[in-house]
C-alpha atoms as a PDB file:
ATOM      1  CA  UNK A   1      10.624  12.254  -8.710  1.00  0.00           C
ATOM      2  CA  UNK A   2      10.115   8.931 -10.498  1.00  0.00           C
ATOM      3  CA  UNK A   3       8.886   5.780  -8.604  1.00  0.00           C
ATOM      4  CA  UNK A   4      10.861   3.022  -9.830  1.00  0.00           C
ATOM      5  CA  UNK A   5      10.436  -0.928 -10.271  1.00  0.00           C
ATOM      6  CA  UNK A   6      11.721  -3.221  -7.972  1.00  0.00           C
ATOM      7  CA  UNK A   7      13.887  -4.753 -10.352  1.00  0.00           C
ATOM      8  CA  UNK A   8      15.731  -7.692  -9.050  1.00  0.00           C
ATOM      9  CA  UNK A   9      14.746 -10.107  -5.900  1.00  0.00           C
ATOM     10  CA  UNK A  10      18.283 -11.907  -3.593  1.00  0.00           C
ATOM     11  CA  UNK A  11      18.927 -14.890  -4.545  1.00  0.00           C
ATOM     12  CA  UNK A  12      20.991 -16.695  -1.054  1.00  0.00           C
ATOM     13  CA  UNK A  13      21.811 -12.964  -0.316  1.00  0.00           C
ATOM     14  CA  UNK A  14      23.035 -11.628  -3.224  1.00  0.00           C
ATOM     15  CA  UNK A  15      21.709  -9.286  -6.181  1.00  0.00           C
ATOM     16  CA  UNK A  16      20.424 -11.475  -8.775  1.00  0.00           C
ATOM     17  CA  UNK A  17      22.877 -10.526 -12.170  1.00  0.00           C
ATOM     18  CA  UNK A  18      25.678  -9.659  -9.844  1.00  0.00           C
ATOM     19  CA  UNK A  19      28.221 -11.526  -8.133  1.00  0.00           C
ATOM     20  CA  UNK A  20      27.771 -13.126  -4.736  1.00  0.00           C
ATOM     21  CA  UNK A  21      30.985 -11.655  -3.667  1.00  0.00           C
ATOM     22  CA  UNK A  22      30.152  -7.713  -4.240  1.00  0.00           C
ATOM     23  CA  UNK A  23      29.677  -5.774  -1.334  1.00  0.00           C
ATOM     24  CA  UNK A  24      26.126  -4.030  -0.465  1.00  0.00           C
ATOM     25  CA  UNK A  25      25.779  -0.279  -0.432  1.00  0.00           C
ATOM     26  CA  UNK A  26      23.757  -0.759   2.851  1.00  0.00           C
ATOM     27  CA  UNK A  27      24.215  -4.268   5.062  1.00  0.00           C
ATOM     28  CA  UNK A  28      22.459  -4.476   8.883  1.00  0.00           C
ATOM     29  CA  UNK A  29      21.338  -6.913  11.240  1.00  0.00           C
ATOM     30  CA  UNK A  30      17.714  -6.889  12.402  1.00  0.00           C
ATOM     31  CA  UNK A  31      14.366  -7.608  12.808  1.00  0.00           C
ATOM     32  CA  UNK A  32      11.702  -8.051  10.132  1.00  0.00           C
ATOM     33  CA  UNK A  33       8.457  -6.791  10.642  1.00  0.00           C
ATOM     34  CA  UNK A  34       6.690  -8.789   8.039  1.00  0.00           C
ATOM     35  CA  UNK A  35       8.381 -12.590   8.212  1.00  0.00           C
ATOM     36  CA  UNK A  36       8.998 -12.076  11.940  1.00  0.00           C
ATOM     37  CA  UNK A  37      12.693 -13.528  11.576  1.00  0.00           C
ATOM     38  CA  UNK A  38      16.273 -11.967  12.842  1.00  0.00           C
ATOM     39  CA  UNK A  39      17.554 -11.276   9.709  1.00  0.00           C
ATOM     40  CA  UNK A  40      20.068  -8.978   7.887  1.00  0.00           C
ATOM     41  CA  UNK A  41      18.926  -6.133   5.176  1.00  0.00           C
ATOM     42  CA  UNK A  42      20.905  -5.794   2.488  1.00  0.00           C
ATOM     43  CA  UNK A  43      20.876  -3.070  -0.640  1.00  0.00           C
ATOM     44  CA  UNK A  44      22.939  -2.731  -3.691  1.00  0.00           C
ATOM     45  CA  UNK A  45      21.183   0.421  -5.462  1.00  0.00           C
ATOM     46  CA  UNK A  46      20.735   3.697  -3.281  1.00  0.00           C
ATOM     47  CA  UNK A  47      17.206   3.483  -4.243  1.00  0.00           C
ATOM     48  CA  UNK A  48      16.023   1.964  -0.947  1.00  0.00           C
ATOM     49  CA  UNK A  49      12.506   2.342  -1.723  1.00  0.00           C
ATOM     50  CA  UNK A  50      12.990  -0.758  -3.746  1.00  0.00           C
ATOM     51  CA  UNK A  51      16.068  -2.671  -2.913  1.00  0.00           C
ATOM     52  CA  UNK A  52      17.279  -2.215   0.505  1.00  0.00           C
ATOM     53  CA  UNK A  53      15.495  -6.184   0.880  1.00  0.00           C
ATOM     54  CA  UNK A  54      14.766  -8.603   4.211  1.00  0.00           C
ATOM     55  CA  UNK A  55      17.103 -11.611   2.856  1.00  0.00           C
ATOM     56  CA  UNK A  56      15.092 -14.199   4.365  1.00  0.00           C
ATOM     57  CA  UNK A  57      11.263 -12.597   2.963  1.00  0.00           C
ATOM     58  CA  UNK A  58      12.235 -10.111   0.319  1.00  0.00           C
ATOM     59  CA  UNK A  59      10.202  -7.499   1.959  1.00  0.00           C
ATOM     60  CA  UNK A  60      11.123  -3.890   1.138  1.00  0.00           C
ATOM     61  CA  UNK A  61      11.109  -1.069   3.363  1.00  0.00           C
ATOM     62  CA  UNK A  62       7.510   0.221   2.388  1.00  0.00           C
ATOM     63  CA  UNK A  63       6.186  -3.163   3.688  1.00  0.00           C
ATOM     64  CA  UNK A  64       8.424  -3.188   6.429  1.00  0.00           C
ATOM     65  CA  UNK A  65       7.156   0.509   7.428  1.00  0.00           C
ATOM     66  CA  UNK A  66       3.400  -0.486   6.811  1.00  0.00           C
ATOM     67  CA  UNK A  67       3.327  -3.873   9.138  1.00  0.00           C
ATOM     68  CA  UNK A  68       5.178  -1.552  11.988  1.00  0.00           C
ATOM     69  CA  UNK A  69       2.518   0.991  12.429  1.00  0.00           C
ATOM     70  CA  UNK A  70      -0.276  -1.695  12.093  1.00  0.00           C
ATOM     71  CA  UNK A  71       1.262  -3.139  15.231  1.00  0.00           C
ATOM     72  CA  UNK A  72       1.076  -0.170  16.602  1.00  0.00           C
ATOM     73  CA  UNK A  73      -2.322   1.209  16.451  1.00  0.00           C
ATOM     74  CA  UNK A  74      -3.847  -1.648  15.707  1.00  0.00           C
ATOM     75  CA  UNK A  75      -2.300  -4.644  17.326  1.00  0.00           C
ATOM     76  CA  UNK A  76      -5.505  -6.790  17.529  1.00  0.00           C
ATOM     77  CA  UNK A  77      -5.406  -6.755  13.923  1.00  0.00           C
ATOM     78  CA  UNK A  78      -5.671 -10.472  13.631  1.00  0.00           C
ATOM     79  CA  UNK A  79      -9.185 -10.649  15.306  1.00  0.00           C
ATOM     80  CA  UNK A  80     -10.781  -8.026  13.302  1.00  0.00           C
ATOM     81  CA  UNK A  81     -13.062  -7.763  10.260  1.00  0.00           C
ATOM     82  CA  UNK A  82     -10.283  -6.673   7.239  1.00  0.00           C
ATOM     83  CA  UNK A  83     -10.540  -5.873   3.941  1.00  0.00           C
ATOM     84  CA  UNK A  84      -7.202  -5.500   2.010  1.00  0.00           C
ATOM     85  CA  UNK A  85      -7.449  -3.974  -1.579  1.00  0.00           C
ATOM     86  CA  UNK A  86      -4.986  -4.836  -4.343  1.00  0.00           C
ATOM     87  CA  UNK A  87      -2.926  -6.687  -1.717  1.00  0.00           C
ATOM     88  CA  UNK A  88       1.176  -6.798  -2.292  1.00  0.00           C
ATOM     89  CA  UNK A  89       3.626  -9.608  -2.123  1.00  0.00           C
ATOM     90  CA  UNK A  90       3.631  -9.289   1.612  1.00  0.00           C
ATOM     91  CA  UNK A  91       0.107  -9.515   1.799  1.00  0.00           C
ATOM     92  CA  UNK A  92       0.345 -13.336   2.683  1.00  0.00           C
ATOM     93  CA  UNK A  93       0.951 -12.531   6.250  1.00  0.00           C
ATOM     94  CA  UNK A  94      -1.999 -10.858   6.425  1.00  0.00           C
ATOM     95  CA  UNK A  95      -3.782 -13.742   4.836  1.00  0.00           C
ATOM     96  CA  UNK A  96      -2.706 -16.020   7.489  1.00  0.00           C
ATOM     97  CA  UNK A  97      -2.910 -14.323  10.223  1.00  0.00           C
ATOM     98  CA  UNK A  98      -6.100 -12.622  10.315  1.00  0.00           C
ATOM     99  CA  UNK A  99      -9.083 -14.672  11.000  1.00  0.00           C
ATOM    100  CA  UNK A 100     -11.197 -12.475   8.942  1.00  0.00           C
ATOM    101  CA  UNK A 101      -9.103 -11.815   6.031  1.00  0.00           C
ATOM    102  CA  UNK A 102     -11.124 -10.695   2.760  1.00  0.00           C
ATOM    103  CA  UNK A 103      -8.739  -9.611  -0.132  1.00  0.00           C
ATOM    104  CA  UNK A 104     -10.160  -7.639  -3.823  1.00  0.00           C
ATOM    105  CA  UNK A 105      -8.500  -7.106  -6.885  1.00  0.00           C
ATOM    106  CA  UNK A 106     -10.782  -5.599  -9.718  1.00  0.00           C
ATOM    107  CA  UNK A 107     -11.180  -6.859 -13.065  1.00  0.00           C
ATOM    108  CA  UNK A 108     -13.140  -5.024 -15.444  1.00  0.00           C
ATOM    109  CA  UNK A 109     -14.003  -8.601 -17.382  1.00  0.00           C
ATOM    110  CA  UNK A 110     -15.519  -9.742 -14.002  1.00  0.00           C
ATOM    111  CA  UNK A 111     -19.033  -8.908 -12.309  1.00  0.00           C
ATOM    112  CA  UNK A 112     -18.952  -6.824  -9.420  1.00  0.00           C
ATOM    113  CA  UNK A 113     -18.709  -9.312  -6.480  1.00  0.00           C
ATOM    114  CA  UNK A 114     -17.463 -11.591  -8.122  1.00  0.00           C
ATOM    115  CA  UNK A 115     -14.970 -13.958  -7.229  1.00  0.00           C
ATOM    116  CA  UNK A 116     -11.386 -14.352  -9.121  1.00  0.00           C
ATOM    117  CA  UNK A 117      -8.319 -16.938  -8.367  1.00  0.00           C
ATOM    118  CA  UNK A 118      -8.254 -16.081  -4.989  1.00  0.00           C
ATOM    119  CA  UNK A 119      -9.757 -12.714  -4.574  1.00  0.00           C
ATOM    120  CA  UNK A 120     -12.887 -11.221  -4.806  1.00  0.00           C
ATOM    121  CA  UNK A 121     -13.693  -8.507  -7.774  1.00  0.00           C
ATOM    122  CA  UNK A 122     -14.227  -5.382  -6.029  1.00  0.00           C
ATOM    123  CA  UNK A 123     -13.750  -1.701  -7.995  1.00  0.00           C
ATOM    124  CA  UNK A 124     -12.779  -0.116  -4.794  1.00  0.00           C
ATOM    125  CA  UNK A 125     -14.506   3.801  -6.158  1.00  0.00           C
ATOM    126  CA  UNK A 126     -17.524   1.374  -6.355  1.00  0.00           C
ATOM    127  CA  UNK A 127     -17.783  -1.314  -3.960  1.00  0.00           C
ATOM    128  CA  UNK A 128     -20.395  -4.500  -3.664  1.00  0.00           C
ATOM    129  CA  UNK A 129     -19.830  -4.642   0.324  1.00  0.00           C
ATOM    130  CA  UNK A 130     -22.506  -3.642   2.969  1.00  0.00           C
ATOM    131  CA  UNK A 131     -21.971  -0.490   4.933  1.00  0.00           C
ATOM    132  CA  UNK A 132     -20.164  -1.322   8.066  1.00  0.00           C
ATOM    133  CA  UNK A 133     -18.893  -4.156   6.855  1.00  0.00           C
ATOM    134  CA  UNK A 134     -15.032  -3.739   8.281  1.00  0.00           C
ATOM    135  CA  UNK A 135     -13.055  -3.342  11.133  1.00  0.00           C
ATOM    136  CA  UNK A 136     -10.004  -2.353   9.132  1.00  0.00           C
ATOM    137  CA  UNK A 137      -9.411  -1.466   5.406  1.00  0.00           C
ATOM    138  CA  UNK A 138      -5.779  -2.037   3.899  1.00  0.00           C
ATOM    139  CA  UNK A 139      -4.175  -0.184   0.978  1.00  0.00           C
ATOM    140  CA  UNK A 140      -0.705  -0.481  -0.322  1.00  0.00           C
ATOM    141  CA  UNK A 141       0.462   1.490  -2.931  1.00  0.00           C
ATOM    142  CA  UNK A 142      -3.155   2.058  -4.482  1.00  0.00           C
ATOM    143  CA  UNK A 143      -3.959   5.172  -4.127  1.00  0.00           C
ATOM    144  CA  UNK A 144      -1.641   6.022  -6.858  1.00  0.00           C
ATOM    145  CA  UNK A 145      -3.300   4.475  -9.398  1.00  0.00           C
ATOM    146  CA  UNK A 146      -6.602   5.732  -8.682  1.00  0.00           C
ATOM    147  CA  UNK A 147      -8.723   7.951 -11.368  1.00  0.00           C
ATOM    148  CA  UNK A 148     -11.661   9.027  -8.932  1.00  0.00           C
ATOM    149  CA  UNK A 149      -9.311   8.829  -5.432  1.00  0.00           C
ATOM    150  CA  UNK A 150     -12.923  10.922  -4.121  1.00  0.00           C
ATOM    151  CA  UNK A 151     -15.206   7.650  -4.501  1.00  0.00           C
ATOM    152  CA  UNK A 152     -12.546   5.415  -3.325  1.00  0.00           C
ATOM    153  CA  UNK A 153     -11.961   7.193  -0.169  1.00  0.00           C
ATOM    154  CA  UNK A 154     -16.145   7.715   0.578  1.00  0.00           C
ATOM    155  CA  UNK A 155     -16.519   3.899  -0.333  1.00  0.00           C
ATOM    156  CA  UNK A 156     -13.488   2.755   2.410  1.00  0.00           C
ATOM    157  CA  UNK A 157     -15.440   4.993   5.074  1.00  0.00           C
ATOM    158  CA  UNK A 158     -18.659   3.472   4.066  1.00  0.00           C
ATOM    159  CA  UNK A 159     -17.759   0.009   4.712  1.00  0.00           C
ATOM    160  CA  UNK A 160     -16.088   0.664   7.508  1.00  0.00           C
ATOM    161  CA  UNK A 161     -17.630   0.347  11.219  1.00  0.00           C
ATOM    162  CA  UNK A 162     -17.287   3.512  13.384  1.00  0.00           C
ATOM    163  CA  UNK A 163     -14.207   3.685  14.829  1.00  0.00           C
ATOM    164  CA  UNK A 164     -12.985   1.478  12.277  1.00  0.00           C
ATOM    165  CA  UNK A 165      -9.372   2.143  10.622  1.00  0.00           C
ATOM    166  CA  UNK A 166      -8.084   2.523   6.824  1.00  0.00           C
ATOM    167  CA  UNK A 167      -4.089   2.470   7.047  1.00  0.00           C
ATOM    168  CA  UNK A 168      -2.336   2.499   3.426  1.00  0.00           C
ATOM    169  CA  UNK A 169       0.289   3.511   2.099  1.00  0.00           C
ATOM    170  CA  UNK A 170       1.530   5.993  -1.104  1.00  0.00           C
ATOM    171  CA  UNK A 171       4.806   7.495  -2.600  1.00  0.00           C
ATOM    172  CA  UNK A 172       3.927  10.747  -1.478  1.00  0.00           C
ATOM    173  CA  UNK A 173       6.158  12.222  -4.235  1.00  0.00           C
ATOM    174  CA  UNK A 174       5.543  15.682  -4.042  1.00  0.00           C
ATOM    175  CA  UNK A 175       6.069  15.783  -0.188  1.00  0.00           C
ATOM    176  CA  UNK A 176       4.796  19.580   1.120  1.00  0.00           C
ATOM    177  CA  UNK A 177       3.840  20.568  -2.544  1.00  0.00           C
ATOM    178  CA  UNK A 178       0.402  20.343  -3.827  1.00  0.00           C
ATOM    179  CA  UNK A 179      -0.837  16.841  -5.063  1.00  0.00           C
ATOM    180  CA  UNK A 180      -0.969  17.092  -8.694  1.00  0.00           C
ATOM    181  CA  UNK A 181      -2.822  14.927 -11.800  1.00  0.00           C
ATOM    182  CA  UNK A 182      -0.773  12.386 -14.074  1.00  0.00           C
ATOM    183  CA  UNK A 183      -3.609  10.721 -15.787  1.00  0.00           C
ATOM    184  CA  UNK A 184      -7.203  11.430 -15.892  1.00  0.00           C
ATOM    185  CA  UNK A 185     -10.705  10.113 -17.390  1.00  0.00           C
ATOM    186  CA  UNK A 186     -12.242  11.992 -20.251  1.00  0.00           C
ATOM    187  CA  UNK A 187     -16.205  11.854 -20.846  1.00  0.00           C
ATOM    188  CA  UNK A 188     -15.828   9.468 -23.117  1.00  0.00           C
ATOM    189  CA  UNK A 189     -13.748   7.212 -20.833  1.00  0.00           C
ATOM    190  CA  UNK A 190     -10.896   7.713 -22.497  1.00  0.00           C
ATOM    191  CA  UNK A 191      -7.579   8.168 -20.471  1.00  0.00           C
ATOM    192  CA  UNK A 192      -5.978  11.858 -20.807  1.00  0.00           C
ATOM    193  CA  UNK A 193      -2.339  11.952 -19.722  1.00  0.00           C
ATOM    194  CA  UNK A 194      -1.143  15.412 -18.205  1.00  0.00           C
ATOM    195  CA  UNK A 195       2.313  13.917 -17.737  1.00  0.00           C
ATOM    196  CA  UNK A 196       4.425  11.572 -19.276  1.00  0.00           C
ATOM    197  CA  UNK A 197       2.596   8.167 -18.511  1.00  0.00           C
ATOM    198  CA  UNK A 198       4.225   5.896 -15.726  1.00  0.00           C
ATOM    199  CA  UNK A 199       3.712   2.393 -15.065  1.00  0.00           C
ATOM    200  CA  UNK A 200       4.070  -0.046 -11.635  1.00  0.00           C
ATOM    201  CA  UNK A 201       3.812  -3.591 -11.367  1.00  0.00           C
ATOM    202  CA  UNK A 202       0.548  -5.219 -11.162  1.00  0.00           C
ATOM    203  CA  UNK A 203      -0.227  -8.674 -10.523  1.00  0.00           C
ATOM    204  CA  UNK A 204      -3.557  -9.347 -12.186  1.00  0.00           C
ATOM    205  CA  UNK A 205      -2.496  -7.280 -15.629  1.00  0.00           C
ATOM    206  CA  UNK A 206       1.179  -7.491 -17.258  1.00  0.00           C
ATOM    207  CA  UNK A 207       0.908  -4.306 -18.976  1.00  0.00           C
ATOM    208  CA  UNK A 208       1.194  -2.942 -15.000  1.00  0.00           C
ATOM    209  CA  UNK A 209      -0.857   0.336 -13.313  1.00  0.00           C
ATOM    210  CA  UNK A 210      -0.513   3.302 -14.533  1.00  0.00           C
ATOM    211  CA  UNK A 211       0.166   6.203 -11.948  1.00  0.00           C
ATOM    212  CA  UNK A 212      -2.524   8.336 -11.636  1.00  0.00           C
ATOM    213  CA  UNK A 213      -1.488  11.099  -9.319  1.00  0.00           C
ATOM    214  CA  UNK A 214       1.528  12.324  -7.862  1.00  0.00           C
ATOM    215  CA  UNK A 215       0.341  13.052  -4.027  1.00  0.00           C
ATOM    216  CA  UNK A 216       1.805  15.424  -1.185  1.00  0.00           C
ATOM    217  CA  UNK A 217       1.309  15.436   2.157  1.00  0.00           C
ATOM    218  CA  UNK A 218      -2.002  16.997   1.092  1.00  0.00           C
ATOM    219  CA  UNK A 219      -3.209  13.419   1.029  1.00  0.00           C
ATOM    220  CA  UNK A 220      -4.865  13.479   4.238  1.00  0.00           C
ATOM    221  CA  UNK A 221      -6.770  16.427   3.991  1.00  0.00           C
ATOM    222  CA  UNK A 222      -7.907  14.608   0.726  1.00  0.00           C
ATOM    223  CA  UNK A 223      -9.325  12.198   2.976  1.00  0.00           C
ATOM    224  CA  UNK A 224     -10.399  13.556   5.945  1.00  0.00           C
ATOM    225  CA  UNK A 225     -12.769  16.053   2.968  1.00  0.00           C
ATOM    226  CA  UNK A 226     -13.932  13.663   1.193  1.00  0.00           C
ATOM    227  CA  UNK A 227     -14.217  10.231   4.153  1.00  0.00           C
ATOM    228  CA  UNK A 228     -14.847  12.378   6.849  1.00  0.00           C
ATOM    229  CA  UNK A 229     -12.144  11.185   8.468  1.00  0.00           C
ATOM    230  CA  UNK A 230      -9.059  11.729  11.244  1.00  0.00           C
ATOM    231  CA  UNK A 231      -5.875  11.244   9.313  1.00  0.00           C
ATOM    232  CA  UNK A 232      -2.430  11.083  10.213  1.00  0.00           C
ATOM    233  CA  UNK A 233       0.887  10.480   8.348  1.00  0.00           C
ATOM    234  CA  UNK A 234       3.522   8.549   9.998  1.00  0.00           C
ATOM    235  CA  UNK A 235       6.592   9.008   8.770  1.00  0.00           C
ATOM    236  CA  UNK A 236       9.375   6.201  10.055  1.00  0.00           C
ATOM    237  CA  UNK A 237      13.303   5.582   9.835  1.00  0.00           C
ATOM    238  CA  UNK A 238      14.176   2.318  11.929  1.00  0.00           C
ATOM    239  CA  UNK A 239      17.362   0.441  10.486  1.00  0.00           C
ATOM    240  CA  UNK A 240      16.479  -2.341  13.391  1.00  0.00           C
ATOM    241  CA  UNK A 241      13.445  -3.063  11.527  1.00  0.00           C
ATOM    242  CA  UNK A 242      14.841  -2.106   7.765  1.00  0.00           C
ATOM    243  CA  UNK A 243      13.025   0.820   7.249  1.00  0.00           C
ATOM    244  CA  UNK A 244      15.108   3.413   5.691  1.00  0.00           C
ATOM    245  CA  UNK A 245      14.878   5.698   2.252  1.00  0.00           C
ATOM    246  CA  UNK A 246      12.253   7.741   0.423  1.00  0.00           C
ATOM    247  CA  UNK A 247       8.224   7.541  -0.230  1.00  0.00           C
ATOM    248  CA  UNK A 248       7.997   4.922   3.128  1.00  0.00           C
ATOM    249  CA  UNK A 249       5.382   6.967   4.723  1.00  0.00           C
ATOM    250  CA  UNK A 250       2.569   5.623   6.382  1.00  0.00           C
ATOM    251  CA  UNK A 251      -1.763   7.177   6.333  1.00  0.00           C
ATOM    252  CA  UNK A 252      -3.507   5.927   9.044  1.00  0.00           C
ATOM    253  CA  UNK A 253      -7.378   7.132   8.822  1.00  0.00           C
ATOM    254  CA  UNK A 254     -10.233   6.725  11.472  1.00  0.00           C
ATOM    255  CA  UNK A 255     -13.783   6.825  11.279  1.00  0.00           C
ATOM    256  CA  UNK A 256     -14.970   8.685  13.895  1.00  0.00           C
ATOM    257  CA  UNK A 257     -16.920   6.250  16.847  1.00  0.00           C
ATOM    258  CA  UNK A 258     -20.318   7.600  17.787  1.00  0.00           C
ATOM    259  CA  UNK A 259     -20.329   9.194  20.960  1.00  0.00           C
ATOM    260  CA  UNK A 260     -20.889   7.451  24.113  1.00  0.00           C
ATOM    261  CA  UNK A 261     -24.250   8.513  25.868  1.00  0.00           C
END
């Protein structure tokens, strides 16, 4: 399956291109998880993934999905230690809610450490941070993009504190089939593609991310074998809160807590 773009954003609750009289595929009254507002969440392409959209934030059900299950098993989010890398368009609640909010993009042009318009330069498969350093680590859509997903996962359960949570999310494409390579590094550093190459939106670099991997389920053992971590997959479907269609699942990862004496 091909991850698509999200092509259009509403304009006063209608596609943008279309008219404002057309009727939505999909049209419900709610409760948005990200802007906090009763709302209605509307969709015009059966592609929910990407346009079933919160009128009043433009969230989409991914972000929707994501900001649920942090409530959930982490509600004291806002007082914690967080590091959020590569973060997305809803990202800015996280930013002003959280009272220790640090967010990275990486830039190859930058040093390590560094700091950019607004972010810090971080490579996340080789981070500057101290061990211990979080209370939570935040990925959204990253780990497809990765080309050593290994280091990535061994530097988020480095930084983070015992106990300490990484919660993400993927397209897990290939659902209960093996994960299987898109893209890959040669020695030279040269980028092989096993597949025909795919591109998402990226913030920092108009030519976008290319996709990496196409994951499974298999994702979590990935990280529990190579973090050492507990990892979960929550899977959700709440049209209360906008969260319905494909690819919405949810990792949540822990870092196990010493044990107490």
């Amino acid at each position: 399956m091909n991850a698509r773009w999200a092509l259009w954003r509403l304009r006063d609750g209608a596609r943008a291109g279309l008219p404002a009289t057309q009727t939505p595929l999909l049209d419900v009254e709610g409760t948005c998880p990200v802007c906090d507002q009763e709302t209605r969440f509307q969709a015009w392409d059966p592609w929910l993934r990407d346009s079933f959209i919160c009128v009043r934030c433009h969230s989409v059900p991914r972000q929707r999905a994501f900001y649920t299950v942090l409530e959930r098993v982490c509600p004291n989010w806002r007082d914690l230690e967080v590091h959020e890398s590569s973060p997305s368009e809803s990202s800015g609640k996280l930013a002003r809610e959280c009272r220790n909010y640090t967010a990275t993009q990486y830039d190859p042009s930058l040093p390590p450490g560094g700091q950019g318009p607004g972010w810090r330069n971080e490579n996340l498969e080789a981070q500057t941070f101290a061990d211990g350093s979080f209370d939570l680590v935040i990925t959204q859509d990253v780990f497809e993009h990765l080309f050593e997903p290994d280091r990535a996962i061994a530097e988020i359960a480095r930084t983070l504190r015992p106990g300490g949570l990484h919660i993400g999310t993927a397209p897990l494409a290939r659902a209960g089939l093996p994960s299987v390579r898109r893209a890959r590094r040669t020695a030279d550093g040269a980028v092989e593609h096993l597949d025909q190459p795919l591109h998402h939106a990226n913030p920092i670099d108009e030519q976008g991310s290319l996709v990496t991997i196409d994951w499974g389920y298999d994702i979590a053992d990935y990280f529990d074998a190579h973090g050492g971590l507990n990892t979960t997959i929550h899977a959700l479907d709440d049209l209360s809160r906008g969260i319905r269609g494909a690819l919405l699942e949810v990792l949540v990862s822990r870092k196990a807590a010493p044990p107490t004496l």
